[in-house]
C-alpha atoms as a PDB file:
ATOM      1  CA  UNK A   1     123.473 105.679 122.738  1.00  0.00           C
ATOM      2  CA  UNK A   2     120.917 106.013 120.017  1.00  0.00           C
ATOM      3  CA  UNK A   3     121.041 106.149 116.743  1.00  0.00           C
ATOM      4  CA  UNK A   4     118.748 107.820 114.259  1.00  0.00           C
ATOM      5  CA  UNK A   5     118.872 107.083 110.176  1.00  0.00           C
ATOM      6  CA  UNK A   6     117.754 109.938 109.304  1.00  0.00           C
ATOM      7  CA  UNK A   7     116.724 111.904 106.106  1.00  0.00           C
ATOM      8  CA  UNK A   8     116.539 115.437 106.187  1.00  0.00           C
ATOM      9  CA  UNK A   9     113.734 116.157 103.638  1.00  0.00           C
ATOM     10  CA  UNK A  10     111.707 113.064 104.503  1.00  0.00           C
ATOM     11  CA  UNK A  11     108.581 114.455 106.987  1.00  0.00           C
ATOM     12  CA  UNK A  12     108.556 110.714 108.746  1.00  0.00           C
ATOM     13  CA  UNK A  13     112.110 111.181 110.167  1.00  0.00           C
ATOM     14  CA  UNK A  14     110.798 114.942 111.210  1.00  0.00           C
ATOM     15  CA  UNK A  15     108.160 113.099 113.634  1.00  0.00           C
ATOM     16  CA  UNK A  16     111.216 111.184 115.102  1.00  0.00           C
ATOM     17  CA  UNK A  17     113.334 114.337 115.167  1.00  0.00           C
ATOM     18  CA  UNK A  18     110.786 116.214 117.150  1.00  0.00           C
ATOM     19  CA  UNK A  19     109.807 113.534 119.675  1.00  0.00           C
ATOM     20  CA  UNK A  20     113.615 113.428 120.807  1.00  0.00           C
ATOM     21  CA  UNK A  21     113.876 116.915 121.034  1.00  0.00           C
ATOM     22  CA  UNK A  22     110.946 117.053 123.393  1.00  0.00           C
ATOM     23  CA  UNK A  23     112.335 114.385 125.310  1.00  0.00           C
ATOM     24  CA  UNK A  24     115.870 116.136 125.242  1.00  0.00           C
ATOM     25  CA  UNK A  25     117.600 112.614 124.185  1.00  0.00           C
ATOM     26  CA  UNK A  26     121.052 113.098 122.402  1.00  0.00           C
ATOM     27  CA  UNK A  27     121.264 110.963 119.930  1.00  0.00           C
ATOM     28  CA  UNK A  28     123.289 110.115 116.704  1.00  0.00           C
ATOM     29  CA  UNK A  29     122.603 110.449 113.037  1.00  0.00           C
ATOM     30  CA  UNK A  30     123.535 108.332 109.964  1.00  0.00           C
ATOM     31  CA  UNK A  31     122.140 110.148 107.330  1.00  0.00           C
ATOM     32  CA  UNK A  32     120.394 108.004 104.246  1.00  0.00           C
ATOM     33  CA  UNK A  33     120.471 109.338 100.688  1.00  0.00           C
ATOM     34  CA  UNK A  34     117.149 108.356 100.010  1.00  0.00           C
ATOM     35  CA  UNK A  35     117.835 108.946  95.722  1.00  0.00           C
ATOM     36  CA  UNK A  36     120.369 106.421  96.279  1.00  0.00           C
ATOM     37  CA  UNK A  37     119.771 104.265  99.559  1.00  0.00           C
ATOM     38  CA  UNK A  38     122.503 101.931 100.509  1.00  0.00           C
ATOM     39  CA  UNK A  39     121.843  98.248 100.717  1.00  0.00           C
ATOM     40  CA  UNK A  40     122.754  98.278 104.567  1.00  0.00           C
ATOM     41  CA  UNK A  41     119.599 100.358 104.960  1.00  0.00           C
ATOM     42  CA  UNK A  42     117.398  97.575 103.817  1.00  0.00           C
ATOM     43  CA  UNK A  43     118.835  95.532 107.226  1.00  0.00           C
ATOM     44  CA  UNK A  44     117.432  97.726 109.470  1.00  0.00           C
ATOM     45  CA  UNK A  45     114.201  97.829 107.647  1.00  0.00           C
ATOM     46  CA  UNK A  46     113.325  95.432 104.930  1.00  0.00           C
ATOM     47  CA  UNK A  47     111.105  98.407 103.078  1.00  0.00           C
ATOM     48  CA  UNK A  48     114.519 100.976 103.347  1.00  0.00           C
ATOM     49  CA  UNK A  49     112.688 103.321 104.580  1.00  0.00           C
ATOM     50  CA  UNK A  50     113.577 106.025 107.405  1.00  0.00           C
ATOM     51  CA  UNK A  51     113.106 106.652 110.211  1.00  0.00           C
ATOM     52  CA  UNK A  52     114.994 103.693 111.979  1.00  0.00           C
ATOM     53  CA  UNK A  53     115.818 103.811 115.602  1.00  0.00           C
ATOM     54  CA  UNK A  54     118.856 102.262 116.963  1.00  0.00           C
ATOM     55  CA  UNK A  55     119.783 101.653 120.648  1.00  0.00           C
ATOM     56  CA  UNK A  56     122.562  99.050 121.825  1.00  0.00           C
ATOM     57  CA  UNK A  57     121.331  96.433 119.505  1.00  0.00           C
ATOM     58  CA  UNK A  58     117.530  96.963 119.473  1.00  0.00           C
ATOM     59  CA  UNK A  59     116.479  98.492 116.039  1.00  0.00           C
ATOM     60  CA  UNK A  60     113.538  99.947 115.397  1.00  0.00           C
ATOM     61  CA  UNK A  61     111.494 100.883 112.379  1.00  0.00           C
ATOM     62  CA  UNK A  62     108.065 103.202 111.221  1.00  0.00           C
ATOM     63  CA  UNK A  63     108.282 106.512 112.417  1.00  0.00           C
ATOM     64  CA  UNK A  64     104.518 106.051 114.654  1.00  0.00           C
ATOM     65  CA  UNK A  65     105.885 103.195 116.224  1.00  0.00           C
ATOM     66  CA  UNK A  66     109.370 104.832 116.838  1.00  0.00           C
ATOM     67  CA  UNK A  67     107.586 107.905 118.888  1.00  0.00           C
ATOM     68  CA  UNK A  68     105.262 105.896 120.697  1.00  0.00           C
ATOM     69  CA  UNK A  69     108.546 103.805 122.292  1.00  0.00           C
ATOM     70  CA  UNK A  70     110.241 106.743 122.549  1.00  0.00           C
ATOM     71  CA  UNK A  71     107.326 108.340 124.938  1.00  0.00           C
ATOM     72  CA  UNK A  72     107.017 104.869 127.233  1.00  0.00           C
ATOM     73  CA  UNK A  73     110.785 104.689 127.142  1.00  0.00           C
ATOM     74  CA  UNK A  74     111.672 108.464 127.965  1.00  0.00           C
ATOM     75  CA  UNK A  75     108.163 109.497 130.053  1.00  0.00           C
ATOM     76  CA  UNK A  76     109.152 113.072 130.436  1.00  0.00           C
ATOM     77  CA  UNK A  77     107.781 115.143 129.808  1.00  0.00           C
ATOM     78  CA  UNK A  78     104.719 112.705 128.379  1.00  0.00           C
ATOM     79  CA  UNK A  79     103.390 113.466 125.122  1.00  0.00           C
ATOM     80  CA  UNK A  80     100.199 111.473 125.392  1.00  0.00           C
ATOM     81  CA  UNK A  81      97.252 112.354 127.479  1.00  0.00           C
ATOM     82  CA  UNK A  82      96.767 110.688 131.084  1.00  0.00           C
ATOM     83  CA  UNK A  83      93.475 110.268 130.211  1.00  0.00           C
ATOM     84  CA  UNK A  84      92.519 107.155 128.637  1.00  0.00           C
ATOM     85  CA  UNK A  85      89.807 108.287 126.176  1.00  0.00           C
ATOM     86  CA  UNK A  86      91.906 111.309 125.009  1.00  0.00           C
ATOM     87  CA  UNK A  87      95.199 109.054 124.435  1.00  0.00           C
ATOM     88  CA  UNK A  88      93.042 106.529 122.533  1.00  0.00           C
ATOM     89  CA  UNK A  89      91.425 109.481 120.578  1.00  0.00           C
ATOM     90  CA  UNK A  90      95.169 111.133 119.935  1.00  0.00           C
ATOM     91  CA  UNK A  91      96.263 107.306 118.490  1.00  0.00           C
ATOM     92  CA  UNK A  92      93.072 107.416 116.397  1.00  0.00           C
ATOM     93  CA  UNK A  93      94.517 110.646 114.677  1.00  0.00           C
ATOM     94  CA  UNK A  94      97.713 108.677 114.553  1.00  0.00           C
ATOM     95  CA  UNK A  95      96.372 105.995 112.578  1.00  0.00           C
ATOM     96  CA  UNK A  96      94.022 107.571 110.446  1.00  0.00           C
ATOM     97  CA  UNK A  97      97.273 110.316 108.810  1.00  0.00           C
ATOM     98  CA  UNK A  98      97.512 107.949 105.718  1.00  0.00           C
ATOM     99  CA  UNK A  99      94.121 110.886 105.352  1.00  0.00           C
ATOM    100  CA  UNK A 100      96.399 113.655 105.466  1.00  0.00           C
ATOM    101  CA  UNK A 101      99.319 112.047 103.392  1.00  0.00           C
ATOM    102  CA  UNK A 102      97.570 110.083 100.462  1.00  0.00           C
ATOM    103  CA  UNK A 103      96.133 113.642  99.007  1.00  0.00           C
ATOM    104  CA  UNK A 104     100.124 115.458 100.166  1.00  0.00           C
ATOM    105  CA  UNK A 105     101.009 112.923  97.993  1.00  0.00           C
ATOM    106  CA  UNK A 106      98.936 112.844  95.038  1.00  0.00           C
ATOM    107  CA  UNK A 107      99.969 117.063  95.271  1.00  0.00           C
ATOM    108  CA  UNK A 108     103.722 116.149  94.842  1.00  0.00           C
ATOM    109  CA  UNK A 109     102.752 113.993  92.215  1.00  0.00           C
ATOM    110  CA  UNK A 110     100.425 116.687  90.278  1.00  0.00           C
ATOM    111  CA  UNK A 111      97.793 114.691  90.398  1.00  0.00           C
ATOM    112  CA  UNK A 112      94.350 115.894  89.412  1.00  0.00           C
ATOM    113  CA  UNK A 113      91.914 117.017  91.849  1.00  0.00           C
ATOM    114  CA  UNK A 114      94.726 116.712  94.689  1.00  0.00           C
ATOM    115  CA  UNK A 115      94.470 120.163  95.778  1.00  0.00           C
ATOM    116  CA  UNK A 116      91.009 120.026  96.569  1.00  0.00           C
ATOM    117  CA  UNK A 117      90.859 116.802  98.806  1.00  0.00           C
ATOM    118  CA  UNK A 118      94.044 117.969 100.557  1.00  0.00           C
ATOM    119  CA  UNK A 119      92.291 121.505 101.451  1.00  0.00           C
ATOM    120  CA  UNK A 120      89.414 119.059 102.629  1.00  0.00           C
ATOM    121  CA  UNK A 121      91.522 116.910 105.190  1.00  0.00           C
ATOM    122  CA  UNK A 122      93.268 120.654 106.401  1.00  0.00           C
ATOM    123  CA  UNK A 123      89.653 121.759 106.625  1.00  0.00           C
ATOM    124  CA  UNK A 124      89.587 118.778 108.739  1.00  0.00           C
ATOM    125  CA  UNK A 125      92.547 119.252 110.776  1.00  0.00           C
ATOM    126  CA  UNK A 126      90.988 123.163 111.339  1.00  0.00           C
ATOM    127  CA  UNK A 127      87.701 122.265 112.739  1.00  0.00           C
ATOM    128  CA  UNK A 128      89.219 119.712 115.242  1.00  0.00           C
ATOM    129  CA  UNK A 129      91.426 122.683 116.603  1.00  0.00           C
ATOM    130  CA  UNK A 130      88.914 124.798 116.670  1.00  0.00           C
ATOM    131  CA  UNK A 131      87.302 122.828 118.995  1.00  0.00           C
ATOM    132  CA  UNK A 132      90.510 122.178 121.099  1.00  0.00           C
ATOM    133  CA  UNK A 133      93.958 123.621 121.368  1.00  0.00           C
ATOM    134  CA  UNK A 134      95.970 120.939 119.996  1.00  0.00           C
ATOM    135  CA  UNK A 135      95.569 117.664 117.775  1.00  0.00           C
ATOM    136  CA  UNK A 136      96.850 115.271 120.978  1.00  0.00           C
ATOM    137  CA  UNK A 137      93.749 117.930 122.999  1.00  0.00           C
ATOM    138  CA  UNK A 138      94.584 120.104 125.644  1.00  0.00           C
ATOM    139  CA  UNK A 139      98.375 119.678 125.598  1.00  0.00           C
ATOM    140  CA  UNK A 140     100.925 119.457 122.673  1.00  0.00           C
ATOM    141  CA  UNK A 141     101.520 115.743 121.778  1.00  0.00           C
ATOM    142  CA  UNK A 142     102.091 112.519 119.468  1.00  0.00           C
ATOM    143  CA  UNK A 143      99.203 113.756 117.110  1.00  0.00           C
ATOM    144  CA  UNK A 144     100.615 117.037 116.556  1.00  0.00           C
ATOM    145  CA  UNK A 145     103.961 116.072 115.916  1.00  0.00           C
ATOM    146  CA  UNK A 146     102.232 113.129 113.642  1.00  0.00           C
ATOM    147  CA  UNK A 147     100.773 115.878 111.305  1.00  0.00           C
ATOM    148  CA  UNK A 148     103.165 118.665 111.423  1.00  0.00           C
ATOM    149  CA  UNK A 149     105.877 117.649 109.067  1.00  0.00           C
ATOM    150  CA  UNK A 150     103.422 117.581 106.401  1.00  0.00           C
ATOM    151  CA  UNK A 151     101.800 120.647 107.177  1.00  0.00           C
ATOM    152  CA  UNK A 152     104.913 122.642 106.872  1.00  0.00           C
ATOM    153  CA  UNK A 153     105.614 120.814 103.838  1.00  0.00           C
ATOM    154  CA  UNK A 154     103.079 121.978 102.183  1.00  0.00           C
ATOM    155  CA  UNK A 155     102.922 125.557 103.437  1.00  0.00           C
ATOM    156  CA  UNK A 156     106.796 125.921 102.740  1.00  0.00           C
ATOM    157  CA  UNK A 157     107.433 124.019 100.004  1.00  0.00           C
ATOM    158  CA  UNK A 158     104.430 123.702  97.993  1.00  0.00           C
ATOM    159  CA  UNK A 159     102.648 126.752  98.334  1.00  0.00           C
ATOM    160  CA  UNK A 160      99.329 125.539 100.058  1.00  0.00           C
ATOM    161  CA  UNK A 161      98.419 128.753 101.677  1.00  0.00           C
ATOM    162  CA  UNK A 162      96.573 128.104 105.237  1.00  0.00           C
ATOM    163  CA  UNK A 163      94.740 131.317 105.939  1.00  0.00           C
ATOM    164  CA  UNK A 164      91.881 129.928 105.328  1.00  0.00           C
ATOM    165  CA  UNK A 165      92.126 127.943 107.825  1.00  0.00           C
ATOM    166  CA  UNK A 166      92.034 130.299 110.736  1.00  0.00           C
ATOM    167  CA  UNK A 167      92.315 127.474 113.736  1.00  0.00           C
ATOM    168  CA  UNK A 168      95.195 125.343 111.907  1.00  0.00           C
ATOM    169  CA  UNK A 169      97.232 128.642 111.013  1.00  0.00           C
ATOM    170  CA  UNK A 170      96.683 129.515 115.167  1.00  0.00           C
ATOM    171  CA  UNK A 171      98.016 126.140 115.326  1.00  0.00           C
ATOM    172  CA  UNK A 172     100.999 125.893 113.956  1.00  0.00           C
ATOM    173  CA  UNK A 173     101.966 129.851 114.797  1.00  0.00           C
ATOM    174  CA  UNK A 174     101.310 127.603 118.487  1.00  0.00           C
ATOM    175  CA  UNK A 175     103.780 125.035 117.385  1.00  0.00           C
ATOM    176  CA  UNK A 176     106.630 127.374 116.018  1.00  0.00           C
ATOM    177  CA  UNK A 177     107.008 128.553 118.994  1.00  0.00           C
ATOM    178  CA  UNK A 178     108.431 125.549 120.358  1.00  0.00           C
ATOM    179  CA  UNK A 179     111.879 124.827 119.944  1.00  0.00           C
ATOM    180  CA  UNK A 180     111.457 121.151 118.428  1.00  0.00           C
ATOM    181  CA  UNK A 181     109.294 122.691 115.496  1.00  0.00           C
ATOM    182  CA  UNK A 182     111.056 125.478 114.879  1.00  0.00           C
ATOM    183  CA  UNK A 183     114.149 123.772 114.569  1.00  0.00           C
ATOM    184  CA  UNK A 184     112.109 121.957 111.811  1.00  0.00           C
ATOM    185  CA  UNK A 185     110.693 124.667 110.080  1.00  0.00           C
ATOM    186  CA  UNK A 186     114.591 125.570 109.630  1.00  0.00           C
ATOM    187  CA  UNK A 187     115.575 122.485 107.858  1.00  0.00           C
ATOM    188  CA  UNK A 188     112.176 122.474 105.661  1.00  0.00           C
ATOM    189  CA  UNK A 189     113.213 125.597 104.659  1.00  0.00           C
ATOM    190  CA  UNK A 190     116.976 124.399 103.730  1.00  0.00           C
ATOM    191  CA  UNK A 191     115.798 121.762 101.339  1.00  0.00           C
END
């Protein structure tokens, strides 16, 4: 069985939430007070930070990571591209989030000037999909789920308005239609 320490509020434990409702996998949750994390926590991970995976005795860390064992461990349905050059571009999205997150951030933090470089990395996000349906490309994937958390985030909880960003708001309309987002967009909006 597998085991998920799990934060409700934290957006990196929503990427792990999503993959295994894609993939259908019943799991368990510990959940970790993350105002007051206990010191077991810092055995799964050294950095106490959530997500961790556990199956059997294999523990796993680093919500990216987490999803991409997930989708070799439990193929289907795949949420990677069979095409090499798309997967690769979908990881490159992957990696490159810290974009996305480091101006979310500095937002939460009321940081000056924030505002303006996260609207440029959602301007971003919005000319990618207008080029192509989803973030992974033609099919709902690892790259969508690794932005999504965020997105609703901000949209829900910190009042970044996404009209003007006509191919991201088609996007995640696209997305809450699914029953793996939604069911996130329902605890965003019980924090």
């Amino acid at each position: 069985m597998i085991t998920l320490y799990d934060a409700d509020r934290c957006p990196y434990c929503a990427r792990t939430r999503i993959v295994l409702a894609e993939k259908g996998i019943e799991y368990d949750t510990v959940v970790v007070d993350l105002d007051d994390r206990p010191r077991w926590i810092y055995e799964k991970n050294p950095t106490g930070r959530v997500p961790v995976l556990e199956e059997d005795t294999f523990v796993l860390p680093e919500s990216a990571v987490i999803n991409e064992y997930l989708n070799e461990r439990y193929p289907d349905p795949p949420l990677l591209p069979d095409d090499p050059g798309e997967r690769a571009l979908a990881r490159v999205l992957i990696f490159r989030f810290d974009d996305l997150s480091r101006p979310y951030y500095a937002l939460r933090r009321g940081e000056d000037g924030a505002r303006l470089r996260l609207d440029a990395q959602l301007a971003r996000l919005d000319e990618l999909l207008d080029a192509q349906a989803y973030l992974t490309g033609r099919e709902f994937g690892l790259a969508d789920i690794a932005y999504v958390p965020w997105v609703l985030r901000a949209r829900d909880r910190m009042d970044v308005g996404l009209d003007q960003f006509g191919a991201l708001s088609d996007w995640v309309a696209r997305l809450s239609d699914r029953e793996s987002v939604a069911a996130e967009i329902d605890v965003v909006a019980a924090l």
